[in-house]
Protein backbone atom coordinates (compact mmCIF):
# COMPACT_ATOMS: atom_id res chain seq x y z
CA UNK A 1 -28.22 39.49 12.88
CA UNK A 2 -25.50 37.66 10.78
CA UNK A 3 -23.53 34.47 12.52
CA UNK A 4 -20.33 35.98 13.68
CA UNK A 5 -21.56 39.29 15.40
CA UNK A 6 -22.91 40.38 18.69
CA UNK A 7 -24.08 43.86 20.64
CA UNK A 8 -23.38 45.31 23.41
CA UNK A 9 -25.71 47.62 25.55
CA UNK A 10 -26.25 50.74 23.75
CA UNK A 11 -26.25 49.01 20.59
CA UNK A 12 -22.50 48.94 19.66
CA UNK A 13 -21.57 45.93 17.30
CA UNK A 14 -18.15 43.84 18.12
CA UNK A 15 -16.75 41.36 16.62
CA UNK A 16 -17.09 37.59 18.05
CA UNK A 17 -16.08 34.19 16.70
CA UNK A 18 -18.53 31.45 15.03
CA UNK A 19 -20.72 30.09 17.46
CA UNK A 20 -18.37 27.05 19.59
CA UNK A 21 -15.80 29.54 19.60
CA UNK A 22 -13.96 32.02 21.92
CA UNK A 23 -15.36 35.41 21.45
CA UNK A 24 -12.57 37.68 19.43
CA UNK A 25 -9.83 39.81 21.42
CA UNK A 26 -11.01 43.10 22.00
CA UNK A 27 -8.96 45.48 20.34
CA UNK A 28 -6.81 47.35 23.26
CA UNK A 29 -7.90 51.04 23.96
CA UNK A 30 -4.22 52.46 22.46
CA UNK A 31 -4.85 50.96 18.99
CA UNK A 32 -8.72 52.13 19.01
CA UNK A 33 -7.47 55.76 19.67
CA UNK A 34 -4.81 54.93 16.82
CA UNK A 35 -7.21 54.12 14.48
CA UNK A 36 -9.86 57.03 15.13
CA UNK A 37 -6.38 59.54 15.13
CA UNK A 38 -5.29 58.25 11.77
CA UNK A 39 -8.96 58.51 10.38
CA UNK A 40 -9.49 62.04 11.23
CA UNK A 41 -6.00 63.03 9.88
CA UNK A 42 -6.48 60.89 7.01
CA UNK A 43 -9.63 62.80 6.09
CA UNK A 44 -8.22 66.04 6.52
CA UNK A 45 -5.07 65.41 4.05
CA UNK A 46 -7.71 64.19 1.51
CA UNK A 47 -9.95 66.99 1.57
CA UNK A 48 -6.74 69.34 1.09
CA UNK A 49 -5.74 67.22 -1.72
CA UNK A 50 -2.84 64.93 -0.75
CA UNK A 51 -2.21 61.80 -2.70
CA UNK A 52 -1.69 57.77 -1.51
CA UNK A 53 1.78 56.84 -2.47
CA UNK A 54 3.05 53.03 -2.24
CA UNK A 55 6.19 52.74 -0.67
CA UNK A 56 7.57 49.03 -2.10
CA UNK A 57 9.80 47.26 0.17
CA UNK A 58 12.09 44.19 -1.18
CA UNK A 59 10.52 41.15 -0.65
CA UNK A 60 11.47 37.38 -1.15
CA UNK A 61 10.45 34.02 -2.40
CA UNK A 62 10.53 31.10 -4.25
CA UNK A 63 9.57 29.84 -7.69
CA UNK A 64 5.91 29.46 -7.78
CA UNK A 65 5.21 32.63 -4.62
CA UNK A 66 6.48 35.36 -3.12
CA UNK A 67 6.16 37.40 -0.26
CA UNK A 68 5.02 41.08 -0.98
CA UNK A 69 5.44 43.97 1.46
CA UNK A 70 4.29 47.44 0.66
CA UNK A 71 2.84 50.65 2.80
CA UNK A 72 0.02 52.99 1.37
CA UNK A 73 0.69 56.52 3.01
CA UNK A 74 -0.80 59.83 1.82
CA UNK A 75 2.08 62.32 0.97
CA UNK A 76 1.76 65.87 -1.21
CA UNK A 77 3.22 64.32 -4.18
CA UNK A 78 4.46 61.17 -5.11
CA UNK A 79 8.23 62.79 -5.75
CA UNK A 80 8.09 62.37 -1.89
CA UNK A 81 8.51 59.17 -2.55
CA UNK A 82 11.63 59.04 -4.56
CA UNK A 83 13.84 61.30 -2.94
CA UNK A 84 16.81 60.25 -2.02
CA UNK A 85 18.77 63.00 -0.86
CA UNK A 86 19.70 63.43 2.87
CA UNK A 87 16.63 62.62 5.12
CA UNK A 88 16.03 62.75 9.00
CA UNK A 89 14.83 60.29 10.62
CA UNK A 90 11.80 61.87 12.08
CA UNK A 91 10.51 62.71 8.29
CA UNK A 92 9.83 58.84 7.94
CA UNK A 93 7.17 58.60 10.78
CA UNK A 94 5.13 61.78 9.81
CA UNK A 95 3.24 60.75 6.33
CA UNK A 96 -0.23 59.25 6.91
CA UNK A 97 -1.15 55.50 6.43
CA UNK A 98 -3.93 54.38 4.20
CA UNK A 99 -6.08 52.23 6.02
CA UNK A 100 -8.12 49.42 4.06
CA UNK A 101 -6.62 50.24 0.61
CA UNK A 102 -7.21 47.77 -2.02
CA UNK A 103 -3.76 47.07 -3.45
CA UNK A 104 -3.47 44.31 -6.46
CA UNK A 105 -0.10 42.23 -7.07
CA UNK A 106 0.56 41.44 -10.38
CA UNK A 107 3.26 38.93 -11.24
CA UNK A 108 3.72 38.46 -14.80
CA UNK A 109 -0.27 37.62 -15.85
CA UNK A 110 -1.29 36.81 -12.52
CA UNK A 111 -3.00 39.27 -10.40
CA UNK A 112 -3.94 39.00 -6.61
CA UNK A 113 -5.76 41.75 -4.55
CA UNK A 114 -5.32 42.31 -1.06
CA UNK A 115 -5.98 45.44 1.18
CA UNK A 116 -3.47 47.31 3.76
CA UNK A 117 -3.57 46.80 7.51
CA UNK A 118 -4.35 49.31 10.08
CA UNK A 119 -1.38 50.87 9.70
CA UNK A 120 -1.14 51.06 6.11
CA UNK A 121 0.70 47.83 5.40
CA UNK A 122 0.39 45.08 3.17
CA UNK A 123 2.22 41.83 3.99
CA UNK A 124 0.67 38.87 1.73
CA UNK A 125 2.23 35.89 0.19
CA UNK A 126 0.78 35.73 -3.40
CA UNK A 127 1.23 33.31 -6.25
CA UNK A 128 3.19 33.53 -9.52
CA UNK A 129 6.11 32.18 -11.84
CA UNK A 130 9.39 33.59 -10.74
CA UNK A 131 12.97 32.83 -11.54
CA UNK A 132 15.33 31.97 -9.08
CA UNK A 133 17.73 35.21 -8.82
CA UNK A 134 15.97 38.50 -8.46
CA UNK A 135 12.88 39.40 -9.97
CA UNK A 136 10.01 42.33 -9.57
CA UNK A 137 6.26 42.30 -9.08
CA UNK A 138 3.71 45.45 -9.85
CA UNK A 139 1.85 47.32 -7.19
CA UNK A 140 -1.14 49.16 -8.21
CA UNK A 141 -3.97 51.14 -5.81
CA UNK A 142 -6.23 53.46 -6.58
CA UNK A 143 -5.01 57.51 -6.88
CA UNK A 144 -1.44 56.03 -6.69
CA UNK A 145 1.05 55.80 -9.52
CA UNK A 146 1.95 51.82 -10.35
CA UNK A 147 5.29 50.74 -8.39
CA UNK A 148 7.68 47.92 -8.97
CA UNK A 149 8.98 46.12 -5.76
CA UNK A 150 12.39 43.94 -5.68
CA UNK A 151 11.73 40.40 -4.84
CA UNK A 152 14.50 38.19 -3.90
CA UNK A 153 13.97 34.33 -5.71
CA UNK A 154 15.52 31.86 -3.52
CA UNK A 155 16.34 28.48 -6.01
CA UNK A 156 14.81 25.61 -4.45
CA UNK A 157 18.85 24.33 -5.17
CA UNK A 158 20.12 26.76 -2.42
CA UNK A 159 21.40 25.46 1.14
CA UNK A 160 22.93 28.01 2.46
CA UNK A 161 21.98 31.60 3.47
CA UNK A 162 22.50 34.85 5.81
CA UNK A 163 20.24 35.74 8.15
CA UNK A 164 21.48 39.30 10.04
CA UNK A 165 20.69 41.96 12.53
CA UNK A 166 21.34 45.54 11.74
CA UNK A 167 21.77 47.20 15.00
CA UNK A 168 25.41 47.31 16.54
CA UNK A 169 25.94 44.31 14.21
CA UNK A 170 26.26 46.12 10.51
CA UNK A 171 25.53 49.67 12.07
CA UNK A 172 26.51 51.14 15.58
CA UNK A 173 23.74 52.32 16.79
CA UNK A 174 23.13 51.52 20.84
CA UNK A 175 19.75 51.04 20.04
CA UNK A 176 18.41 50.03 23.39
CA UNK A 177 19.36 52.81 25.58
CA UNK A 178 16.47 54.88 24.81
CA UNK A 179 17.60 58.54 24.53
CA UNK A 180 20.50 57.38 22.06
CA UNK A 181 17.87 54.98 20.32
CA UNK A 182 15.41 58.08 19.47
CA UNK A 183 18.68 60.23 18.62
CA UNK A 184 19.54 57.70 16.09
CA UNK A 185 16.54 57.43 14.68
CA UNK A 186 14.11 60.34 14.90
CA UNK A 187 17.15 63.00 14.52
CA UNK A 188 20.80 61.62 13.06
CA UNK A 189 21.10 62.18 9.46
CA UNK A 190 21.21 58.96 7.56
CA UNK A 191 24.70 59.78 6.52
CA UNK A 192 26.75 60.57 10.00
CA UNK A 193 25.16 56.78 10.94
CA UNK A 194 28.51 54.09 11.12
CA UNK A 195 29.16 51.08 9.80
CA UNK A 196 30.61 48.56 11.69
CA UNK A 197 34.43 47.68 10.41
CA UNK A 198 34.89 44.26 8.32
CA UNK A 199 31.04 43.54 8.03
CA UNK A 200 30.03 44.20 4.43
CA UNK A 201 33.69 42.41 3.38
CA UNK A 202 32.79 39.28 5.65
CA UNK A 203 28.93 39.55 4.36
CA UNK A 204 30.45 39.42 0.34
CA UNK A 205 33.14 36.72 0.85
CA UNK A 206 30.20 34.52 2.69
CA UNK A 207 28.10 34.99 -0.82
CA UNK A 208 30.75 34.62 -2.94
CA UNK A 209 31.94 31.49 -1.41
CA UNK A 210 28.00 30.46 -1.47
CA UNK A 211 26.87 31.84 -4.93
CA UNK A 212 23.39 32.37 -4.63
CA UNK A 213 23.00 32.35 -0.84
CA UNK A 214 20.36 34.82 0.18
CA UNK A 215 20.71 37.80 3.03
CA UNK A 216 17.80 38.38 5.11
CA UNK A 217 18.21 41.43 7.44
CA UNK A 218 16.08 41.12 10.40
CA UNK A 219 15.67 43.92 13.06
CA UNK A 220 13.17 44.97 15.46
CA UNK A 221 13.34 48.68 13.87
CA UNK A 222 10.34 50.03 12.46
CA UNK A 223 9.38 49.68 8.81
CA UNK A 224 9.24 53.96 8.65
CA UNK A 225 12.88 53.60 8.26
CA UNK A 226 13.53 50.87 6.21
CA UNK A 227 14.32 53.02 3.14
CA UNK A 228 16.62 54.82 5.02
CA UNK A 229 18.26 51.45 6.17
CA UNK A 230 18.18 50.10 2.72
CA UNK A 231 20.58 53.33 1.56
CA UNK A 232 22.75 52.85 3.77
CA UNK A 233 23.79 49.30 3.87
CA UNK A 234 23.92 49.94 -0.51
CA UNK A 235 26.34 52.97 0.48
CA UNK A 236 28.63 50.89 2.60
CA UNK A 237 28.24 47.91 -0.06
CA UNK A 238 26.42 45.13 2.10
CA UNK A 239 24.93 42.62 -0.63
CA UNK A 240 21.08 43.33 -1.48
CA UNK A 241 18.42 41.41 0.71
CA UNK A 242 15.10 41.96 2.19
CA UNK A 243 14.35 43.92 5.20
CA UNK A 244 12.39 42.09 7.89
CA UNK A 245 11.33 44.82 10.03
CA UNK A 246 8.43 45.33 12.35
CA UNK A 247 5.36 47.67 13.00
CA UNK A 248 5.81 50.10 16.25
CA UNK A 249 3.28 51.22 18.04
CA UNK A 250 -0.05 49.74 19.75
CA UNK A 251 -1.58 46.28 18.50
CA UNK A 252 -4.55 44.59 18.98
CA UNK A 253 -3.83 43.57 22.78
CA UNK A 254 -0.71 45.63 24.09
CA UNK A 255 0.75 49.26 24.19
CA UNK A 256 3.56 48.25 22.09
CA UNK A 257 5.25 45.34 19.38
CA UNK A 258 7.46 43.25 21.20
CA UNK A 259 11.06 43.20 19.48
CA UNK A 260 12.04 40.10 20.49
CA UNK A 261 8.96 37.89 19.40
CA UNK A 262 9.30 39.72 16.08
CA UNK A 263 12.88 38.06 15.30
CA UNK A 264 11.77 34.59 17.16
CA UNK A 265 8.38 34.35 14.86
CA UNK A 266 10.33 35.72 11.80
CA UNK A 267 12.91 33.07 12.13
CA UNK A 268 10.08 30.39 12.81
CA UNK A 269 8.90 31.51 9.23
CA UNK A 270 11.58 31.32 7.77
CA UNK A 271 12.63 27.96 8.65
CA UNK A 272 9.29 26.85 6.94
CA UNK A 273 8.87 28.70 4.11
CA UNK A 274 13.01 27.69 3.08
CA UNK A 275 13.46 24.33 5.27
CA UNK A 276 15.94 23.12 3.38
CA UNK A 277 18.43 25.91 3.86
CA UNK A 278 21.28 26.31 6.88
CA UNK A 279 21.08 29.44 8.24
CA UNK A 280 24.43 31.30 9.52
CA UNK A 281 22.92 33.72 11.95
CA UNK A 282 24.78 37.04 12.65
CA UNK A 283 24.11 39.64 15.40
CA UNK A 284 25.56 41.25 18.47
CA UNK A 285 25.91 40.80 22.15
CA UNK A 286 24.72 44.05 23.12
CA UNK A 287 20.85 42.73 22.99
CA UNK A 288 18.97 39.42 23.06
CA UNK A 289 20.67 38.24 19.95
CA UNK A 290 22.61 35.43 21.58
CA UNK A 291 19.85 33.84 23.36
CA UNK A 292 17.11 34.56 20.38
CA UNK A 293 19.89 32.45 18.13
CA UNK A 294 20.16 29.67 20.83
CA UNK A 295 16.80 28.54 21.18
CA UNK A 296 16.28 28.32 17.29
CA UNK A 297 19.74 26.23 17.34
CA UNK A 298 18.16 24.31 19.60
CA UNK A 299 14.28 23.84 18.33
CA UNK A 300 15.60 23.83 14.71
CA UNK A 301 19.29 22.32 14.71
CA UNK A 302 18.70 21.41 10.60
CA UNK A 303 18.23 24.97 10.10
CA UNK A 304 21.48 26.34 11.67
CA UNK A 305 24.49 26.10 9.88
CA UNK A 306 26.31 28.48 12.81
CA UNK A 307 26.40 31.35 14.87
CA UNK A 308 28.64 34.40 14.65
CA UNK A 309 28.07 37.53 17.47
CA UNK A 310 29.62 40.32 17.12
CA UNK A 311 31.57 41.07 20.12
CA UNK A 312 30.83 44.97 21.59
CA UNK A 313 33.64 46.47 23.65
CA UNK A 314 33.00 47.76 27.47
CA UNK A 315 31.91 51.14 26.15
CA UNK A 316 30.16 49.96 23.70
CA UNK A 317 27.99 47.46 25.90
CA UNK A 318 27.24 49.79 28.54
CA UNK A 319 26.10 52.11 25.72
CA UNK A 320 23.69 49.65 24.45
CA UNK A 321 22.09 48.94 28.00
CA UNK A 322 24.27 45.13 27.87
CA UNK A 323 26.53 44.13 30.92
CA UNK A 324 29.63 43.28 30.10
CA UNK A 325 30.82 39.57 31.11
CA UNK A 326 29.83 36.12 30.61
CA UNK A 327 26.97 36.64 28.41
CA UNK A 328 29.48 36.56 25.58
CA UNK A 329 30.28 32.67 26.17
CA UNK A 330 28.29 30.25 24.24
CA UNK A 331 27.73 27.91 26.65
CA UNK A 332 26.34 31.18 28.90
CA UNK A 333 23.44 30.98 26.19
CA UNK A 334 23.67 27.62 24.88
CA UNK A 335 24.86 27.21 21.05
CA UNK A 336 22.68 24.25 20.66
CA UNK A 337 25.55 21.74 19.02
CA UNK A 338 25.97 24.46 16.82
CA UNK A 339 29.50 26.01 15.47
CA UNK A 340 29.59 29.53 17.66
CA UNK A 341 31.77 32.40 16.85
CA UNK A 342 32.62 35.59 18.56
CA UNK A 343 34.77 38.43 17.12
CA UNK A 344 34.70 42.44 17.77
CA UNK A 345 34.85 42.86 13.94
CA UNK A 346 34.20 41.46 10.08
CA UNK A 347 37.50 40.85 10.02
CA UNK A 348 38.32 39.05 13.28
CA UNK A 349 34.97 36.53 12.71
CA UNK A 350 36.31 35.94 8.71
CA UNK A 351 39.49 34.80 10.48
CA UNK A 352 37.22 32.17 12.66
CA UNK A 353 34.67 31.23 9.91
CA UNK A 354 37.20 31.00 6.66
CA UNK A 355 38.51 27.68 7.77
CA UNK A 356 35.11 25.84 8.33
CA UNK A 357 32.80 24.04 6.58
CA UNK A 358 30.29 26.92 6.95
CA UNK A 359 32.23 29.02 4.10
């Protein structure tokens, strides 16, 4: 028996950790029944001829590396892929990942392989010579027809950027009530969804008064959607920027991703990978927005430039499971030194944030 393996009674092998270390998490019973559910399905769409597809998403970088993010589903054609006429929601959760798909990278000469997740994901930082601006790497995987994915080059120059949510801050959603939440996504068509008033004009005088500045849209919604998201914040004219969504569904040690710890560690990462930029965060007071925002103010002041919340009205809050009050006050959440603005609109906080240093 190899270093780094054990067995149980009945001869089962599991995983454990090099010997003067902790033994490896189990994996929890919801993702094991994940796994074996995706494994039979997946067999059965291959032996009736179904196809892996690679869905690119837009990633982001720097001269020198970039992050790549991709999903490897099985799909009856890969004109699935590109359609882009009206969708429902619930057509983006029914294709079938690819589990343990070798997927190669190329940028320019350089190739790097990697393999998807569990769920049919690949999420790797990779070397290679990109200009700042935007530039594309190539995604190749077996049975699969090559794919280009949009990768956002942030110049080492840059100071400045956009970091925002989506829900009830550039789309009204009421995401956390949960029938309206699975309405939204699972059933509305992409095109009844709203945009909020005065966001994608305060988002494009923010850039244009920071030329180059990057947008980062972070959200706890689940990466099924993303092109969905992606069309609509082109059709209402928000400025192009990565996606930084999240995985639902069971992990390695709970029933379910936790939202909240998605946007803390994603911020976190970003905050090393660019730690020379100020970040103006955007979002909402409808969720945990505010107080997510104030403890990176506070644990990373160098990185926060300010903080705008969008203000929901009564109906609105209720709708999205907030309380309306105090919560809206920065010092309710603490703004950590930082500049803090709060306006129901794009319009009301360009009023507030035109006049500052931050523009």
């Amino acid at each position: 028996m190899t270093a780094g393996t054990t067995r149980e009674a009945g001869g089962q092998s599991v995983a454990s950790s090099p010997a003067g270390q902790p033994p490896a998490m189990r994996m929890h019973r919801a993702a094991r029944v994940e796994d074996a559910f995706h494994e039979i399905i997946e067999r059965r769409l291959r032996n009736r001829g179904w196809q892996p597809v690679i869905t690119a998403y837009t990633g982001y970088g720097a001269p020198g590396w970039a992050r790549v993010m991709a999903r490897v589903v099985l799909t009856r054609g890969t004109s699935t892929a590109k359609r882009l006429e009206k969708v429902r929601g619930w057509r983006s959760f029914t294709n079938s990942p690819v589990n343990n798909a070798v997927v190669k990278i190329q940028i320019g000469d350089s190739i790097t392989e990697t393999r998807t997740d569990r769920s049919g994901y690949v999420d790797t930082r990779v070397k290679g010579d990109l200009e700042p601006g935007w530039g594309k790497v190539r995604l190749f995987t077996e049975g699969a027809a090559p794919v280009e994915a949009p990768i956002r080059v942030v110049d080492p120059d840059c100071r400045f950027g956009l970091v925002s949510d989506i829900d009830d801050t550039v789309m009204v959603t009421a995401l956390p009530r949960p029938l309206l939440a699975a309405w939204n996504t699972f059933v509305l068509d992409e095109h009844a969804r709203m945009a909020v008033p005065g966001m994608a004009v305060l988002y494009e005088r923010l850039i244009t008064a920071n030329a180059g500045a990057p947008v980062f849209y972070l959200s706890t919604g689940a990466w099924n959607v993303a092109p969905t998201l992606t069309r609509f914040l082109s059709r209402h004219l928000y400025p192009a920027g990565p996606l930084l969504l999240t995985d639902w569904g069971p992990t390695a040690d709970r029933w379910f991703r936790s939202g909240q710890e998605h946007k803390r560690t994603t911020l976190q990462r970003l905050s090393r990978e660019f730690p020379e930029i100020r970040w103006l965060l955007i979002g909402d007071d409808g969720q945990h927005d505010q107080e997510i925002y104030s403890e990176f103010a506070h644990a990373h002041p160098d990185n926060v430039a300010a903080v705008a919340i969008r203000q929901l009205s009564p109906t609105q809050s209720v709708l999205a499971g907030a309380i309306p009050g105090p919560s809206g006050d920065p010092e309710a959440v603490g703004s950590g030194g930082k500049t803090w603005f709060s306006a129901p609109d794009g319009a009301g906080l360009w009023s507030l944030l035109r006049d500052t240093d931050v523009v």
